[in-house]
PDB file of N, CA and C in Angstrom:
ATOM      1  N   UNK A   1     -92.070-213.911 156.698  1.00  0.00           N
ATOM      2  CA  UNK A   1     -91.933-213.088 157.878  1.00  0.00           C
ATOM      3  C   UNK A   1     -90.799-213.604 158.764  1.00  0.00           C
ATOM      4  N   UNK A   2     -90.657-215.001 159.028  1.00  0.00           N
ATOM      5  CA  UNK A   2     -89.454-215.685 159.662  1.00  0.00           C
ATOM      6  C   UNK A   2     -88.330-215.316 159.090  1.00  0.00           C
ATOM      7  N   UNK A   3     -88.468-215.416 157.787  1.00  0.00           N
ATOM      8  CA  UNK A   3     -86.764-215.084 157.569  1.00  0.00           C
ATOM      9  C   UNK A   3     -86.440-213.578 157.122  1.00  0.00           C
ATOM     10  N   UNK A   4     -87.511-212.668 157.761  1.00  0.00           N
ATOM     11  CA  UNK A   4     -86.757-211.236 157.485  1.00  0.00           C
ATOM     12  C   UNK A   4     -86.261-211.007 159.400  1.00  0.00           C
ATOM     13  N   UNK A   5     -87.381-211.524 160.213  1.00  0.00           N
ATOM     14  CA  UNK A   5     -87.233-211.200 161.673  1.00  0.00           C
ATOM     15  C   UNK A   5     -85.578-212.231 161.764  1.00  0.00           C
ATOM     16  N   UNK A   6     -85.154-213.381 161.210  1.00  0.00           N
ATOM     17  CA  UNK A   6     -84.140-213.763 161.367  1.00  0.00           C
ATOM     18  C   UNK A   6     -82.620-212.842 160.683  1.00  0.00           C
ATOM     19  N   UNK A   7     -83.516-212.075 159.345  1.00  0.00           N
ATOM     20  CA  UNK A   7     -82.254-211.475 158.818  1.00  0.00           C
ATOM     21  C   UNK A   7     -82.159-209.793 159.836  1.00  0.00           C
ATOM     22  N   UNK A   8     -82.904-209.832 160.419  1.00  0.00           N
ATOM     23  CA  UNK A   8     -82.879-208.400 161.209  1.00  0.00           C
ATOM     24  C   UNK A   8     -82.079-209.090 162.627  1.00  0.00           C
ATOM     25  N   UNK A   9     -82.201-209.523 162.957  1.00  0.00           N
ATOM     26  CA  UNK A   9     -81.645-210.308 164.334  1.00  0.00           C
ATOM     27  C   UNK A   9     -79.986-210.341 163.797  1.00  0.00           C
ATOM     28  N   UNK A  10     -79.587-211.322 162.433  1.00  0.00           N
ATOM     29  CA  UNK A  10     -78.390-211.425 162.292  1.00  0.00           C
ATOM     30  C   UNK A  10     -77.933-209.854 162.052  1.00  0.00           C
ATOM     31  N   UNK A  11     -78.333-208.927 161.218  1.00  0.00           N
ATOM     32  CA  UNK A  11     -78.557-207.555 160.591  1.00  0.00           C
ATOM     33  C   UNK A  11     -77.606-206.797 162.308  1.00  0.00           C
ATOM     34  N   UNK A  12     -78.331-207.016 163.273  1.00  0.00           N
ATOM     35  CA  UNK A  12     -78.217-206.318 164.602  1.00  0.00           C
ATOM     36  C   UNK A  12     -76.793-206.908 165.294  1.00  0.00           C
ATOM     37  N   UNK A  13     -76.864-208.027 165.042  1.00  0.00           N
ATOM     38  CA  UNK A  13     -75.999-208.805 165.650  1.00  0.00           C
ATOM     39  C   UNK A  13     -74.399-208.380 165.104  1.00  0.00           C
ATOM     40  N   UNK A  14     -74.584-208.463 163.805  1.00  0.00           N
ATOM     41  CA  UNK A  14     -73.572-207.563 162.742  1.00  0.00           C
ATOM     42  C   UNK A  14     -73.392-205.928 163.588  1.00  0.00           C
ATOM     43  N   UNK A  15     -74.112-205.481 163.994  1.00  0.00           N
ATOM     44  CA  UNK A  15     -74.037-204.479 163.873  1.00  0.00           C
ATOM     45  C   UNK A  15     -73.171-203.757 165.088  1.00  0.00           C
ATOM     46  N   UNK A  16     -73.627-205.014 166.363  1.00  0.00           N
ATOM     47  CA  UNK A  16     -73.409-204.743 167.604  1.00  0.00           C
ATOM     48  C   UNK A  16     -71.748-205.717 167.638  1.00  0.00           C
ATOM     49  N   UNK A  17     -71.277-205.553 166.380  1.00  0.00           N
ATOM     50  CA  UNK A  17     -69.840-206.433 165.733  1.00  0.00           C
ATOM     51  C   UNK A  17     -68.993-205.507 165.727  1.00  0.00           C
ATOM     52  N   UNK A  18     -69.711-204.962 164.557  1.00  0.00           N
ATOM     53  CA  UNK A  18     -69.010-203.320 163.715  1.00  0.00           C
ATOM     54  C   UNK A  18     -68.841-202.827 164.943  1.00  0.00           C
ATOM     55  N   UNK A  19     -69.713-202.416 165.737  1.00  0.00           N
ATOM     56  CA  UNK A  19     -69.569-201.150 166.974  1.00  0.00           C
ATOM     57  C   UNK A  19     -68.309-201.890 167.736  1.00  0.00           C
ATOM     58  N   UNK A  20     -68.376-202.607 168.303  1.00  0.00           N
ATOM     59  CA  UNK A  20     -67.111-203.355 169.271  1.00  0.00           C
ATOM     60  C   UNK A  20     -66.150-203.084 168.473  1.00  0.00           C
ATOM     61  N   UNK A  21     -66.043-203.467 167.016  1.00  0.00           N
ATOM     62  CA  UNK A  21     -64.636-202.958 166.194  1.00  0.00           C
ATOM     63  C   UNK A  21     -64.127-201.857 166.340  1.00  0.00           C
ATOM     64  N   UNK A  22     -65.216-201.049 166.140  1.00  0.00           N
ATOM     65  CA  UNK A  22     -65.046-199.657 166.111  1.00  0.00           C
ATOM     66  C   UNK A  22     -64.820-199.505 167.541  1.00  0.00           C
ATOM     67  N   UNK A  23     -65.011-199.130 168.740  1.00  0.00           N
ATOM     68  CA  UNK A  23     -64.387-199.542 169.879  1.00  0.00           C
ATOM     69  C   UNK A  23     -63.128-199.370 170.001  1.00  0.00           C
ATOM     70  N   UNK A  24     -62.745-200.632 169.673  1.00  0.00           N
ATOM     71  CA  UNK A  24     -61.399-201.051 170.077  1.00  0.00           C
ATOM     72  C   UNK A  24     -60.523-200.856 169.041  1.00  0.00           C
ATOM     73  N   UNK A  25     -60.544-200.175 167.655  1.00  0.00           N
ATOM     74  CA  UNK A  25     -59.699-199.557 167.261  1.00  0.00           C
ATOM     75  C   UNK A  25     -59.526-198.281 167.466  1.00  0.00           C
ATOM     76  N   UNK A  26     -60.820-197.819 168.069  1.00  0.00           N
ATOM     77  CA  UNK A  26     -60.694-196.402 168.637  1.00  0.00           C
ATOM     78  C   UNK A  26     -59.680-196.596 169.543  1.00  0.00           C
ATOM     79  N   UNK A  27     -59.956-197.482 170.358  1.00  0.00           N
ATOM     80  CA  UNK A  27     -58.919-197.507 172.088  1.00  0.00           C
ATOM     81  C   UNK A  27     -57.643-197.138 171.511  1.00  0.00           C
ATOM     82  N   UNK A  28     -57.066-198.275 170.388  1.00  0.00           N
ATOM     83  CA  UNK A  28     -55.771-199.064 169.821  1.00  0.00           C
ATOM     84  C   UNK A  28     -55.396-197.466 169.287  1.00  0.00           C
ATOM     85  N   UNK A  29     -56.117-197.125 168.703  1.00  0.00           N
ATOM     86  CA  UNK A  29     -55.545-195.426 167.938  1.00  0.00           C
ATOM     87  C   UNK A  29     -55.286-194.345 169.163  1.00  0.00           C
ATOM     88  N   UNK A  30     -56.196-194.095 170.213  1.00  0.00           N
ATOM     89  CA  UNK A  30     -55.727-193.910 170.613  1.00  0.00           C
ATOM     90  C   UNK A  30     -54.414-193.843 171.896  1.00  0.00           C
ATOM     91  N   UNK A  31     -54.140-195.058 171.880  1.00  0.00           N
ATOM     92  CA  UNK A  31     -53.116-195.878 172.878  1.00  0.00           C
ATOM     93  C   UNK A  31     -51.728-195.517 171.677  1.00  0.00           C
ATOM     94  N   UNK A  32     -51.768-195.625 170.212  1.00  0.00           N
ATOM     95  CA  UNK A  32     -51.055-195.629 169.582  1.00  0.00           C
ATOM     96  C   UNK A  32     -50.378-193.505 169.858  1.00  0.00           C
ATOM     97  N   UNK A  33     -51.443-193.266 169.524  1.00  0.00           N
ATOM     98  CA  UNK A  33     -51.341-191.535 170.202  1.00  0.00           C
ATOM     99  C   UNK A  33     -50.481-191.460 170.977  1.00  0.00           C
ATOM    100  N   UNK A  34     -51.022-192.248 171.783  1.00  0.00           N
ATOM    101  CA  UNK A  34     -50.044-191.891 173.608  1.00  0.00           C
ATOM    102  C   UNK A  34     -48.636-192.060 173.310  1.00  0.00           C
ATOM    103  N   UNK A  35     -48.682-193.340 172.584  1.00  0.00           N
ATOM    104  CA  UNK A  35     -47.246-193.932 172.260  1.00  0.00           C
ATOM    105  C   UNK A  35     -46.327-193.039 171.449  1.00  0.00           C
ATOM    106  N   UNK A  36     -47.101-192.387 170.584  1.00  0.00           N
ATOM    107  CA  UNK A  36     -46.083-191.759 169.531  1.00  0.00           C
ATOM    108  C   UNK A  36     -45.857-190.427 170.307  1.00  0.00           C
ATOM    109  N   UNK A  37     -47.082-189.755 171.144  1.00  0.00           N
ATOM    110  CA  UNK A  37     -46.338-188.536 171.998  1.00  0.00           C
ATOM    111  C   UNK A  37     -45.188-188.752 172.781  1.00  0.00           C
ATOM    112  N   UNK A  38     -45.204-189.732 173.558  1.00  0.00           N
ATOM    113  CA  UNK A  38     -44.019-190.046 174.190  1.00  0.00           C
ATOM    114  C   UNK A  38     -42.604-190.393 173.393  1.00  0.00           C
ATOM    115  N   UNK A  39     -43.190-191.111 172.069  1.00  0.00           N
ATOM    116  CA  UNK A  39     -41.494-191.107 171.644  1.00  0.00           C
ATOM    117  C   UNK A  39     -41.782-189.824 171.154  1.00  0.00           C
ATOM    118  N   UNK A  40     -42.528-189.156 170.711  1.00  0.00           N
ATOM    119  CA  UNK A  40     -41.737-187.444 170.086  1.00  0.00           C
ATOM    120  C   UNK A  40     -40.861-186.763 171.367  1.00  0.00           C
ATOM    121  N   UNK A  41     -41.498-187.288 172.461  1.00  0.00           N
ATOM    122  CA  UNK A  41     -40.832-186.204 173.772  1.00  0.00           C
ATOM    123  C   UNK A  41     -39.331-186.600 174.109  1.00  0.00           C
ATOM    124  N   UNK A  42     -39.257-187.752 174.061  1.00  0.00           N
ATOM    125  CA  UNK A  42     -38.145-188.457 174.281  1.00  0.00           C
ATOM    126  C   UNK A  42     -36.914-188.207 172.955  1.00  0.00           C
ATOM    127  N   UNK A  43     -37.711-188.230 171.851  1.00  0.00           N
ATOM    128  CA  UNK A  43     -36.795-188.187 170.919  1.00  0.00           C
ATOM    129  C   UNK A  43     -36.243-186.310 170.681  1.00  0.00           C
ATOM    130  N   UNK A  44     -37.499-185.323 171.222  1.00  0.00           N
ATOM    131  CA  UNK A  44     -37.230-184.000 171.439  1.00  0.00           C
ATOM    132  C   UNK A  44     -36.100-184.049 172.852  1.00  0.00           C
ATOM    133  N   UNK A  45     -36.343-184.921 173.738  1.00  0.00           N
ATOM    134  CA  UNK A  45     -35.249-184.532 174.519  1.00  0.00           C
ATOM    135  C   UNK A  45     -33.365-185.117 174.302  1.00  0.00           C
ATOM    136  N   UNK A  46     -33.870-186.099 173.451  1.00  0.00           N
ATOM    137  CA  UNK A  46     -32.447-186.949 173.350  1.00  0.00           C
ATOM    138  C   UNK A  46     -31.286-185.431 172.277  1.00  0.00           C
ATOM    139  N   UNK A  47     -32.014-184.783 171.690  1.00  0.00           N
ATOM    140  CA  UNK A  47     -31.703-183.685 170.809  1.00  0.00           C
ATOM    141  C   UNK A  47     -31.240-182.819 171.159  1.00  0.00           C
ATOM    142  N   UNK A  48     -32.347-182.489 172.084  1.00  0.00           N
ATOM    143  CA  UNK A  48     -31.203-181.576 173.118  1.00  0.00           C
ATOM    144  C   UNK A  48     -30.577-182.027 173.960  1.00  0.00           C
ATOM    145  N   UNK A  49     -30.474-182.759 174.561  1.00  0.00           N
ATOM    146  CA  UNK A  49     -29.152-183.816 175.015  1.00  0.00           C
ATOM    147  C   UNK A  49     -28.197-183.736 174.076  1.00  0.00           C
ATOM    148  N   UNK A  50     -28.474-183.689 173.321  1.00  0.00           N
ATOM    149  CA  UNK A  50     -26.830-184.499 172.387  1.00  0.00           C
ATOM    150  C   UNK A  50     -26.605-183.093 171.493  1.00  0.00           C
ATOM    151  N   UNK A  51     -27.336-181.785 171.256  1.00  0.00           N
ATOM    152  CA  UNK A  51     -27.162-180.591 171.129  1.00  0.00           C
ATOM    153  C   UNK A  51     -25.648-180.065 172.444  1.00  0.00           C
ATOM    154  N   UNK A  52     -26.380-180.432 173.463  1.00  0.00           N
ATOM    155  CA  UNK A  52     -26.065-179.888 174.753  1.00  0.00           C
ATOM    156  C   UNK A  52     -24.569-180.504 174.721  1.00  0.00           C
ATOM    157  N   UNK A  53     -24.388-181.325 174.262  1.00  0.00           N
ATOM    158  CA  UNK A  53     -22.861-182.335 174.724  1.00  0.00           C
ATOM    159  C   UNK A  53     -22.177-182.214 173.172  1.00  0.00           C
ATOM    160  N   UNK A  54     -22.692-181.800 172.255  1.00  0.00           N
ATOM    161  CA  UNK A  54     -21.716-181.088 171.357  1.00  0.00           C
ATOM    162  C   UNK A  54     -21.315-180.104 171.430  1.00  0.00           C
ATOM    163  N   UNK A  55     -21.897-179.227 172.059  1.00  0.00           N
ATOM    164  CA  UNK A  55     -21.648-177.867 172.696  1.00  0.00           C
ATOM    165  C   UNK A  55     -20.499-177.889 173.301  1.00  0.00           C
ATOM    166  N   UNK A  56     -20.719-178.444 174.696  1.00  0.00           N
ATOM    167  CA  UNK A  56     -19.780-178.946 175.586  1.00  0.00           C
ATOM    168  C   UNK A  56     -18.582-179.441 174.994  1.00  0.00           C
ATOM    169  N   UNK A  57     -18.395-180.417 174.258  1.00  0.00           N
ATOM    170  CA  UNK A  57     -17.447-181.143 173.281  1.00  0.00           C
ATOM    171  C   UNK A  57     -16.381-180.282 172.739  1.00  0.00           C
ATOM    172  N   UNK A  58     -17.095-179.110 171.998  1.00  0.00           N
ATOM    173  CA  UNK A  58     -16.719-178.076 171.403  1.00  0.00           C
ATOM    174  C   UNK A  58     -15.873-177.089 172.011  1.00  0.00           C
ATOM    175  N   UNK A  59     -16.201-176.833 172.933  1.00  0.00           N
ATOM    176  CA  UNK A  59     -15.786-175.859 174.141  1.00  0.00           C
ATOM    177  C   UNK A  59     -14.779-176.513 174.594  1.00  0.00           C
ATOM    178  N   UNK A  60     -14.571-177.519 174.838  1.00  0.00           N
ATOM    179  CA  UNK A  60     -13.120-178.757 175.602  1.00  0.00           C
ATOM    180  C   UNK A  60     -12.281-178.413 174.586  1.00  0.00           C
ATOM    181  N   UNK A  61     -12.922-178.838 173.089  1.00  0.00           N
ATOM    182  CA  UNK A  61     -11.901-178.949 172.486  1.00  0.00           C
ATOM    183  C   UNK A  61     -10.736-177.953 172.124  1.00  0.00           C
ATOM    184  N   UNK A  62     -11.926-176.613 172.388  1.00  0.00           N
ATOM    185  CA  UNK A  62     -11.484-175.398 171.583  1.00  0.00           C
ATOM    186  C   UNK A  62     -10.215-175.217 172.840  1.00  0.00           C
ATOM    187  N   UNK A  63     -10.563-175.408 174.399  1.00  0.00           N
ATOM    188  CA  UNK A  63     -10.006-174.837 175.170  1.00  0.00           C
ATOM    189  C   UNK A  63      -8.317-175.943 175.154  1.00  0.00           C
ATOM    190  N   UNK A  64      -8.547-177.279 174.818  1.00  0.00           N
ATOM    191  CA  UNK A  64      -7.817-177.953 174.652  1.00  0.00           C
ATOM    192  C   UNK A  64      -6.570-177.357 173.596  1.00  0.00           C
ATOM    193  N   UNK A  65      -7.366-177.263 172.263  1.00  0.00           N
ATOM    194  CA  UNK A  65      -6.374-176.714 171.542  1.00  0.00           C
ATOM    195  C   UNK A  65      -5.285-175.446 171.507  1.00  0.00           C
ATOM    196  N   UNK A  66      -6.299-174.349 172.496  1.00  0.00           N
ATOM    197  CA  UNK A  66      -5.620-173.214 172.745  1.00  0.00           C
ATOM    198  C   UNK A  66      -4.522-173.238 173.746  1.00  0.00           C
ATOM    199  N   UNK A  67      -4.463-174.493 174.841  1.00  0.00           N
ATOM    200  CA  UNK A  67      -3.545-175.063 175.907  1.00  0.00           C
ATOM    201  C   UNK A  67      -2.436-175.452 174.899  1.00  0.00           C
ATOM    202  N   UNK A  68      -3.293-176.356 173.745  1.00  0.00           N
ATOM    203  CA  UNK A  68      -1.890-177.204 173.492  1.00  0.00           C
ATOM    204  C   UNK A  68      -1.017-176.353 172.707  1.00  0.00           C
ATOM    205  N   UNK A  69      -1.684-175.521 171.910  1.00  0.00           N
ATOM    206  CA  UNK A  69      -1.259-174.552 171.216  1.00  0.00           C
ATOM    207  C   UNK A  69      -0.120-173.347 172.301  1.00  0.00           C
ATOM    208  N   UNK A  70      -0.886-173.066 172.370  1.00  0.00           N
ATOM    209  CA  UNK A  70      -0.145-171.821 173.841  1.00  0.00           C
ATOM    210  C   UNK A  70       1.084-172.420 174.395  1.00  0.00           C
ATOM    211  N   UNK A  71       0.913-173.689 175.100  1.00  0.00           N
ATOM    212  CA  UNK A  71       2.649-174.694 175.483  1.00  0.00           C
ATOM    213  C   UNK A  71       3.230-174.876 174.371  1.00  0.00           C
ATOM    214  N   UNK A  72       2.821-175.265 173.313  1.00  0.00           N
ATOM    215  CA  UNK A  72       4.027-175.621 172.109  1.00  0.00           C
ATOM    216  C   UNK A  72       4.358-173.990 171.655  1.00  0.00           C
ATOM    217  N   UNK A  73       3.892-173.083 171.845  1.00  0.00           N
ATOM    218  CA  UNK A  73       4.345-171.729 171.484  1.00  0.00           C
ATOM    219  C   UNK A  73       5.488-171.690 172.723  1.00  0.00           C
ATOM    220  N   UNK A  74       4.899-171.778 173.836  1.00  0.00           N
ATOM    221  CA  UNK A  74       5.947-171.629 174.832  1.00  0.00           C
ATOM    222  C   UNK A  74       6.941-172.146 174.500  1.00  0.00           C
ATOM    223  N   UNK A  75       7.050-173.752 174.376  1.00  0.00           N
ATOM    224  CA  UNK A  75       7.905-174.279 174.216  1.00  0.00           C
ATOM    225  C   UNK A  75       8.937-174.003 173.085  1.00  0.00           C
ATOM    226  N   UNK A  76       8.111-173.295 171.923  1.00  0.00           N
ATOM    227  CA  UNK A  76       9.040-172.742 170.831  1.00  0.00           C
ATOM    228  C   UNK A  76       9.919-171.934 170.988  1.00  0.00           C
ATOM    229  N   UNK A  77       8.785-171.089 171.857  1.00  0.00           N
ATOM    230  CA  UNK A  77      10.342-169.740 172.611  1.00  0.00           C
ATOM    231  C   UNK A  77      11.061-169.875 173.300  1.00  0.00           C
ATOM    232  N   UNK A  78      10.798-171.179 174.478  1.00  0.00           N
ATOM    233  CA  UNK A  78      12.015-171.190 175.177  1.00  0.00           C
ATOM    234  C   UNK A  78      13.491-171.795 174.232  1.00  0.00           C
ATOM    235  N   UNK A  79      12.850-172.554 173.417  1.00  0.00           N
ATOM    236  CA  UNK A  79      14.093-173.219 172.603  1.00  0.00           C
ATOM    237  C   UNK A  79      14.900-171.792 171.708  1.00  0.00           C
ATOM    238  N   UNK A  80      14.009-171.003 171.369  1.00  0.00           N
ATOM    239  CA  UNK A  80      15.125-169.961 170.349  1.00  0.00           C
ATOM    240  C   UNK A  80      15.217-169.244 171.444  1.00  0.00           C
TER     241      UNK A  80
END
């Protein structure tokens, strides 16, 4: 009888182990959650950031080229 009331005691003791594990990998999973929403948001915004400034990029360049283009035309005609 002693050593089943001792294996039920350790039995519980185990048990009230498991649960705390379980616990705190719950917390850890979900803390890990939090973490990975935030880099998705961050990494969704850096995208359009850098969408946004190729855009931009694009547009300089195009307007750049049509300047440089347009003066060296000028410049062609004034020479002939």
């Amino acid at each position: 009888m002693g050593n089943e009331i001792s294996k039920r005691i350790a039995l519980e003791k185990r048990e009230r182990q498991l649960h705390e594990q379980l616990a705190n990998a719950t917390r850890h999973l979900h803390a890990a959650r939090v973490q990975l929403k935030l880099c998705e948001d961050a990494l969704e915004h850096t995208l359009i950031e850098l969408h946004e400034v190729k855009k931009q990029k694009k547009e300089i360049t195009g307007l750049l080229e049509s300047m440089w283009n347009g003066s060296g035309a000028n410049s062609s005609l004034e020479k002939a």
